[in-house]
N, C-alpha and C. Protein backbone atom coordinates (compact mmCIF):
# COMPACT_ATOMS: atom_id res chain seq x y z
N UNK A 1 0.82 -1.19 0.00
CA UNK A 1 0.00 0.00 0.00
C UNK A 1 0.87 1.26 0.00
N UNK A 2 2.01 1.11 0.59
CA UNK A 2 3.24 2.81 0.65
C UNK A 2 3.60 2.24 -0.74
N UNK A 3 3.59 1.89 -1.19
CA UNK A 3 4.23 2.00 -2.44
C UNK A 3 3.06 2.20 -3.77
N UNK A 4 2.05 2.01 -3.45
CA UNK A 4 1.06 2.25 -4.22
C UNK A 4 1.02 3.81 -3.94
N UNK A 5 0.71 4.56 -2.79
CA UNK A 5 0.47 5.64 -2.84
C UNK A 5 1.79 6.41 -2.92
N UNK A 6 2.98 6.09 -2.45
CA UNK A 6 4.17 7.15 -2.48
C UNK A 6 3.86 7.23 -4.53
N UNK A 7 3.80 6.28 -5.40
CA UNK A 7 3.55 6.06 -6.77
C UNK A 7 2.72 6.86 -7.66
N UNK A 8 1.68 7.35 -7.13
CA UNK A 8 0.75 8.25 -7.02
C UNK A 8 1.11 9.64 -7.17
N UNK A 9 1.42 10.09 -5.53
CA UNK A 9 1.86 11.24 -5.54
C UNK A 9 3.47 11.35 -6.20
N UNK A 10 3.85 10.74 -6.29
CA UNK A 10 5.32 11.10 -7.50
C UNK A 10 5.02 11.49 -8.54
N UNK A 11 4.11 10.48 -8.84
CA UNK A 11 4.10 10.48 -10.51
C UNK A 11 2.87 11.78 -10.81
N UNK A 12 1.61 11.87 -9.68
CA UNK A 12 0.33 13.35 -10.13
C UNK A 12 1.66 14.48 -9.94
N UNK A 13 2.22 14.83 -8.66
CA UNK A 13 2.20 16.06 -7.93
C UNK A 13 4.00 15.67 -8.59
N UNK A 14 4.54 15.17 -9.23
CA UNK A 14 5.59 15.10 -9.53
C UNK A 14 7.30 15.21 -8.73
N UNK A 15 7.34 14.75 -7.59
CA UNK A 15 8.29 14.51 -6.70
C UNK A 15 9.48 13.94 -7.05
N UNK A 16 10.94 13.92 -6.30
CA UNK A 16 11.81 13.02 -7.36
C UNK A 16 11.63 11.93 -5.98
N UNK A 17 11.62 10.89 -6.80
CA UNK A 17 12.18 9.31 -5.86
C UNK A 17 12.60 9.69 -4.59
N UNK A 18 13.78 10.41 -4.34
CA UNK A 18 14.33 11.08 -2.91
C UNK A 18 13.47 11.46 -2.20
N UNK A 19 12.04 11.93 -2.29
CA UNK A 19 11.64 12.78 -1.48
C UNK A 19 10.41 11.56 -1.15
N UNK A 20 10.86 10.56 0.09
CA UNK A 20 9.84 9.62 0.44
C UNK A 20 9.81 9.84 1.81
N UNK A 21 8.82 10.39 2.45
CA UNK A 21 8.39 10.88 3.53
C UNK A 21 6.85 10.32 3.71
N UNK A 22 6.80 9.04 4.33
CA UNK A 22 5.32 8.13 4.26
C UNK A 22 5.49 7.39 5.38
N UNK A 23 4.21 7.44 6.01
CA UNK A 23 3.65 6.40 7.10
C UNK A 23 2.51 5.54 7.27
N UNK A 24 2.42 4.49 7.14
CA UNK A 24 1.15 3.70 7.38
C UNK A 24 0.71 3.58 8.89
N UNK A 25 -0.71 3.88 9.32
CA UNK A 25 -1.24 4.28 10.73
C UNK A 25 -2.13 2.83 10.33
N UNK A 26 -2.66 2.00 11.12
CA UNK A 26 -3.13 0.82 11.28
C UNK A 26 -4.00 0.67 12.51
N UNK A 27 -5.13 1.21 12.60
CA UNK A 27 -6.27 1.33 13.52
C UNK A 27 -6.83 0.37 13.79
N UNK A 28 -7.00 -0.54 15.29
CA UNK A 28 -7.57 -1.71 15.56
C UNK A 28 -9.60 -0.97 15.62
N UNK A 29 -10.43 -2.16 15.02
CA UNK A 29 -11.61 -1.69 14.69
C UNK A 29 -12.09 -0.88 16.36
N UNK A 30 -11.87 -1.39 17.10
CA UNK A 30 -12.76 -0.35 18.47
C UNK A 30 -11.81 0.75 18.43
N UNK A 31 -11.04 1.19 17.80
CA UNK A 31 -10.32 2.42 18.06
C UNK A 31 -10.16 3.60 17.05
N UNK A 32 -11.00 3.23 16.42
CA UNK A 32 -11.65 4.02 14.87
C UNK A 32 -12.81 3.84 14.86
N UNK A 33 -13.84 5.16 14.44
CA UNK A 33 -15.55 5.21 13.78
C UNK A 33 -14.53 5.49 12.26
N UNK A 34 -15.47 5.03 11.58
CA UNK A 34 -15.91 5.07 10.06
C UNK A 34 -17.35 5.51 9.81
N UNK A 35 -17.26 5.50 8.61
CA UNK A 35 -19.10 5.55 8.21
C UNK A 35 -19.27 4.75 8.14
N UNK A 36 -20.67 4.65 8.82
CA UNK A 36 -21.56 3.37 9.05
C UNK A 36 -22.32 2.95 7.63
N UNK A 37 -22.18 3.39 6.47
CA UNK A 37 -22.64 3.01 5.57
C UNK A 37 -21.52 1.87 4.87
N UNK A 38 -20.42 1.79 4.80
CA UNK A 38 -19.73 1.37 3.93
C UNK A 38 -19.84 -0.01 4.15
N UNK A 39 -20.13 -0.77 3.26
CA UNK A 39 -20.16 -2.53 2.71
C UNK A 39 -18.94 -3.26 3.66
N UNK A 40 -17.92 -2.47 3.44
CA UNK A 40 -16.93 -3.37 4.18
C UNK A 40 -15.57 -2.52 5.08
N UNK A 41 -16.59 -1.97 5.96
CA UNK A 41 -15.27 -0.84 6.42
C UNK A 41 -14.25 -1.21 6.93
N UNK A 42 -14.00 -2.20 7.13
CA UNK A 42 -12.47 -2.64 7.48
C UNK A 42 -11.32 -2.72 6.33
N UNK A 43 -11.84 -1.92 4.89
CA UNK A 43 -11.53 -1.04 4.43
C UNK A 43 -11.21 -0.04 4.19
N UNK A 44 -11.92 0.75 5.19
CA UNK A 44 -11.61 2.24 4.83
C UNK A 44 -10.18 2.84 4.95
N UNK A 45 -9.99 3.87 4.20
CA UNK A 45 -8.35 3.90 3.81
C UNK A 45 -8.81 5.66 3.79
N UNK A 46 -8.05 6.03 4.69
CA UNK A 46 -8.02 7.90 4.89
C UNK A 46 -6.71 7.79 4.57
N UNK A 47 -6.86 8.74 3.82
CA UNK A 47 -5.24 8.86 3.40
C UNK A 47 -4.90 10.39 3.05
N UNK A 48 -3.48 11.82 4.39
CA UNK A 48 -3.47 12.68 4.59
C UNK A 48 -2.15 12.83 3.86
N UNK A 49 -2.43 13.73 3.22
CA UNK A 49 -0.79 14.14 2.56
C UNK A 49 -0.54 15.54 2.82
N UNK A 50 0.44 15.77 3.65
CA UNK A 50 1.29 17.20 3.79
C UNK A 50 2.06 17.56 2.79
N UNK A 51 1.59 18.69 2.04
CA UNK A 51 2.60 19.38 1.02
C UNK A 51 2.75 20.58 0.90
N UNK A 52 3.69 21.24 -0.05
CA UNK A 52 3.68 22.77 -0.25
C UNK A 52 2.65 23.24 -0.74
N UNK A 53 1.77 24.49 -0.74
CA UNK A 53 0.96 24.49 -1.69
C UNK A 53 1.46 25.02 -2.97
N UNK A 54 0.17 24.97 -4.23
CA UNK A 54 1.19 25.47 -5.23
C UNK A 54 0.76 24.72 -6.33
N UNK A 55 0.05 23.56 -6.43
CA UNK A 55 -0.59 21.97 -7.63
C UNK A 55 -1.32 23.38 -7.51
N UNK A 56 -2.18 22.82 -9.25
CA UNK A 56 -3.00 23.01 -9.75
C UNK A 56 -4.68 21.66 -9.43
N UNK A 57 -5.57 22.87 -9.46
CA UNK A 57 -6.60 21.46 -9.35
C UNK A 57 -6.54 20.42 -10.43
N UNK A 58 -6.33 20.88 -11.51
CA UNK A 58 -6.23 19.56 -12.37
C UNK A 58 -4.93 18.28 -11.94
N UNK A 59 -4.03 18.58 -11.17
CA UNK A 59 -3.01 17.67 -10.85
C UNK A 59 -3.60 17.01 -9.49
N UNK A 60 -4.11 18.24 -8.72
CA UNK A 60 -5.04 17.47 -7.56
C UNK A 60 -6.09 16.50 -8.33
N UNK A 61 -7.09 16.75 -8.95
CA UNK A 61 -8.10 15.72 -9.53
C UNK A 61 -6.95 14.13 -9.87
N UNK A 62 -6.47 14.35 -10.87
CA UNK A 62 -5.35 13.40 -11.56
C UNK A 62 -4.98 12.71 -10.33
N UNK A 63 -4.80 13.28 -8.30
CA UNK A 63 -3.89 12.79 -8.01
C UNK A 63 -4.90 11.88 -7.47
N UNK A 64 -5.97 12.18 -7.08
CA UNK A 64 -7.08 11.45 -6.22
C UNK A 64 -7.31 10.16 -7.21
N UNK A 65 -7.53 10.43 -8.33
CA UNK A 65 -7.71 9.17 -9.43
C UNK A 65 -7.07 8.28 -9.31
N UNK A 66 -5.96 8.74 -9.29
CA UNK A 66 -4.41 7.83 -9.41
C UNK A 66 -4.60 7.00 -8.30
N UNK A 67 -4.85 7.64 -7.16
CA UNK A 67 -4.99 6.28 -6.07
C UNK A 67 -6.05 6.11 -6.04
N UNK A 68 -7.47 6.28 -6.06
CA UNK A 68 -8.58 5.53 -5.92
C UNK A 68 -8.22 4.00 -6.85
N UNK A 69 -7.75 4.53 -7.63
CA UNK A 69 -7.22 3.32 -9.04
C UNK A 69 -6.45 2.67 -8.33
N UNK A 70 -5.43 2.90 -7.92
CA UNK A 70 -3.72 1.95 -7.44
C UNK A 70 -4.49 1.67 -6.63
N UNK A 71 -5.38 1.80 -5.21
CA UNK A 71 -5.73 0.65 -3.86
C UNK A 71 -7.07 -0.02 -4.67
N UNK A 72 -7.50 0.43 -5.54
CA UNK A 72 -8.81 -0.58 -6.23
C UNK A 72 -8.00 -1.69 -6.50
N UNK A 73 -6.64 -1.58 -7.04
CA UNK A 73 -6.19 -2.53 -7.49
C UNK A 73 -5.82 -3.40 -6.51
N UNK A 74 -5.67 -2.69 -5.50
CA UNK A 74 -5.23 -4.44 -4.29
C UNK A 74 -6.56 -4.02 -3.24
N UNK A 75 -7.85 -3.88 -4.20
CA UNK A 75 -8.90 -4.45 -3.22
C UNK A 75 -9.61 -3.56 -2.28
N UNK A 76 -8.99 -2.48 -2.31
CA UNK A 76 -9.96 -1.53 -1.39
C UNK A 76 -10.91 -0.61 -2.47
N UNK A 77 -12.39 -0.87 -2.01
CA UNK A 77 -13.68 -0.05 -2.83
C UNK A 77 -13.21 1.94 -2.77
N UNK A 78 -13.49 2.25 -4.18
CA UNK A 78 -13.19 3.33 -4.19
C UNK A 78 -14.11 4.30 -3.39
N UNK A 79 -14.93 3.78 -2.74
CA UNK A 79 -15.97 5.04 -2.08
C UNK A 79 -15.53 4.57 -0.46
N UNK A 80 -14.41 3.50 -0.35
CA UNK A 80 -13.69 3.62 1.25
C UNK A 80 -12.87 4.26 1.38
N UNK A 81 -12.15 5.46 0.43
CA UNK A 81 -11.62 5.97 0.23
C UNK A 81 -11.36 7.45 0.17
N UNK A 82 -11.23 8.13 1.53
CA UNK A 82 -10.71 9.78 1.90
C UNK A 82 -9.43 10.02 2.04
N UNK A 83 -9.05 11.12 0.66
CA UNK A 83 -7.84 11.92 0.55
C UNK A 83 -7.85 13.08 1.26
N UNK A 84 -7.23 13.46 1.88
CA UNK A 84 -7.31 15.23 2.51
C UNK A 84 -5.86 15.63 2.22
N UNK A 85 -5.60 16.78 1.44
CA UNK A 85 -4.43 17.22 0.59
C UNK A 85 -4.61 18.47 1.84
N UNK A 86 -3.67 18.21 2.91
CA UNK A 86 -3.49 19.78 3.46
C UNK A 86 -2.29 20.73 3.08
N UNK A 87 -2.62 21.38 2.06
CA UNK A 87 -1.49 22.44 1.86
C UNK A 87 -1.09 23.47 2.68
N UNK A 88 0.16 23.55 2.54
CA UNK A 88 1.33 24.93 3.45
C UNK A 88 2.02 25.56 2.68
N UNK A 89 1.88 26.68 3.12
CA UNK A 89 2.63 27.59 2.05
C UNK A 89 4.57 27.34 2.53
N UNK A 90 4.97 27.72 1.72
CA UNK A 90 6.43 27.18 1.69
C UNK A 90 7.39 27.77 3.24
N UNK A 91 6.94 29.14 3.33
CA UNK A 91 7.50 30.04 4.45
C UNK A 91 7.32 28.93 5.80
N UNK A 92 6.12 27.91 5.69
CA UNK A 92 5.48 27.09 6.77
C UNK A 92 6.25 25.99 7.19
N UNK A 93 7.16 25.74 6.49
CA UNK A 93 7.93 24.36 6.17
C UNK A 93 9.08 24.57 6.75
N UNK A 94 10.03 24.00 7.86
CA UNK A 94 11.77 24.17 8.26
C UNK A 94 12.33 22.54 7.94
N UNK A 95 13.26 23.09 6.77
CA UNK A 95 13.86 21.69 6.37
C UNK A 95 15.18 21.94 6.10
N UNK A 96 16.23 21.21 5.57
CA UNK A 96 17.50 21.32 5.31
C UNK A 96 18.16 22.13 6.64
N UNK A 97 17.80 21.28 7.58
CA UNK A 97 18.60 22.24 8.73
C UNK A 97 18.58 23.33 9.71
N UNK A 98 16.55 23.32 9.23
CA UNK A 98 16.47 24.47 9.68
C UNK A 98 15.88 25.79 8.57
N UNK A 99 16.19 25.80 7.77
CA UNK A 99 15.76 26.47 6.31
C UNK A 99 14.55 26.94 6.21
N UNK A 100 13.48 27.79 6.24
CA UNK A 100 12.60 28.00 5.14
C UNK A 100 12.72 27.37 4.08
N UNK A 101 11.25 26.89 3.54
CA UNK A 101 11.62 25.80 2.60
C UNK A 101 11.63 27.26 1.32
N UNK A 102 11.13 28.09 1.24
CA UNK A 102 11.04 29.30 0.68
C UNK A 102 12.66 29.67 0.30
N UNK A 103 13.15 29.40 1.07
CA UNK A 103 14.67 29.49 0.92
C UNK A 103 15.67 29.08 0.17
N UNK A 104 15.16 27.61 0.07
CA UNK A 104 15.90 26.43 -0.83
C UNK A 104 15.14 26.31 -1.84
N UNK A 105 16.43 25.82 -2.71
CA UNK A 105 16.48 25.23 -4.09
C UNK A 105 15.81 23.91 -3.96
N UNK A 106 14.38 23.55 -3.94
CA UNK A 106 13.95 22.09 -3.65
C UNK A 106 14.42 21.13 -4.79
N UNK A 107 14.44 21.54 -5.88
CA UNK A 107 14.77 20.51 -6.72
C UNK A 107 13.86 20.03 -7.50
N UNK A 108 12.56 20.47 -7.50
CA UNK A 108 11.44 20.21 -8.21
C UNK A 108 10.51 21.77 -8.29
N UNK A 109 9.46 21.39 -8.70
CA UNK A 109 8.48 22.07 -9.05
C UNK A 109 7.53 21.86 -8.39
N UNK A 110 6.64 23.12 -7.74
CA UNK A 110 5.58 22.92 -6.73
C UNK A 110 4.79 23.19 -7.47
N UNK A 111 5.02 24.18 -8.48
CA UNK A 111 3.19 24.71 -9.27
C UNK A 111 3.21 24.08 -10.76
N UNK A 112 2.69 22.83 -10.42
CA UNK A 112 2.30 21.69 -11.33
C UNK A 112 0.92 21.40 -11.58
């Protein structure tokens, strides 16, 4: 499943390989609500990505696709499925040491 979604966001929001910053959270059922509607919620797959802001909605749309598709493929229903894209503006970010990410040369492109 990290490799389905790190796959995703590389390839929508365009990241290089280097930049793999991912965690899988694994909720025993009494320690999570879901919606009570879903067929088989021991499915459900929330899935939060921290980024710069800066995508375009069309790369956001593209990115949600991309994984509803990649976990359909190993089995999870696409309507068990919540993305929440929380964007930060770059000034928000301390990386390389300390840095404003505003600061550094990231190496990619944020407004994709």
């Amino acid at each position: 499943m990290l490799n389905s979604v790190f796959h995703c966001v590389k390839t929508a929001i365009q990241l290089p390989e280097y930049d793999r910053n991912i965690r899988l959270v694994v909720h025993e059922a009494h320690r999570f609500q879901y919606m009570s509607h879903l067929a088989q919620p021991e499915y459900f797959t929330l899935i939060s990505i921290d980024c710069f802001a800066g995508r375009c909605l069309e790369t956001k749309r593209n990115l949600y696709q991309q994984m509803v598709k990649s976990l359909g493929e190993i089995g999870i229903p696409a309507d068990h499925i919540l993305i929440h894209l929380r964007e930060s503006a770059l000034e928000n970010w301390g990386i390389r040491g300390g840095q404003a990410a505003c600061d550094v040369d990231l190496g990619f492109k944020v407004d994709v």
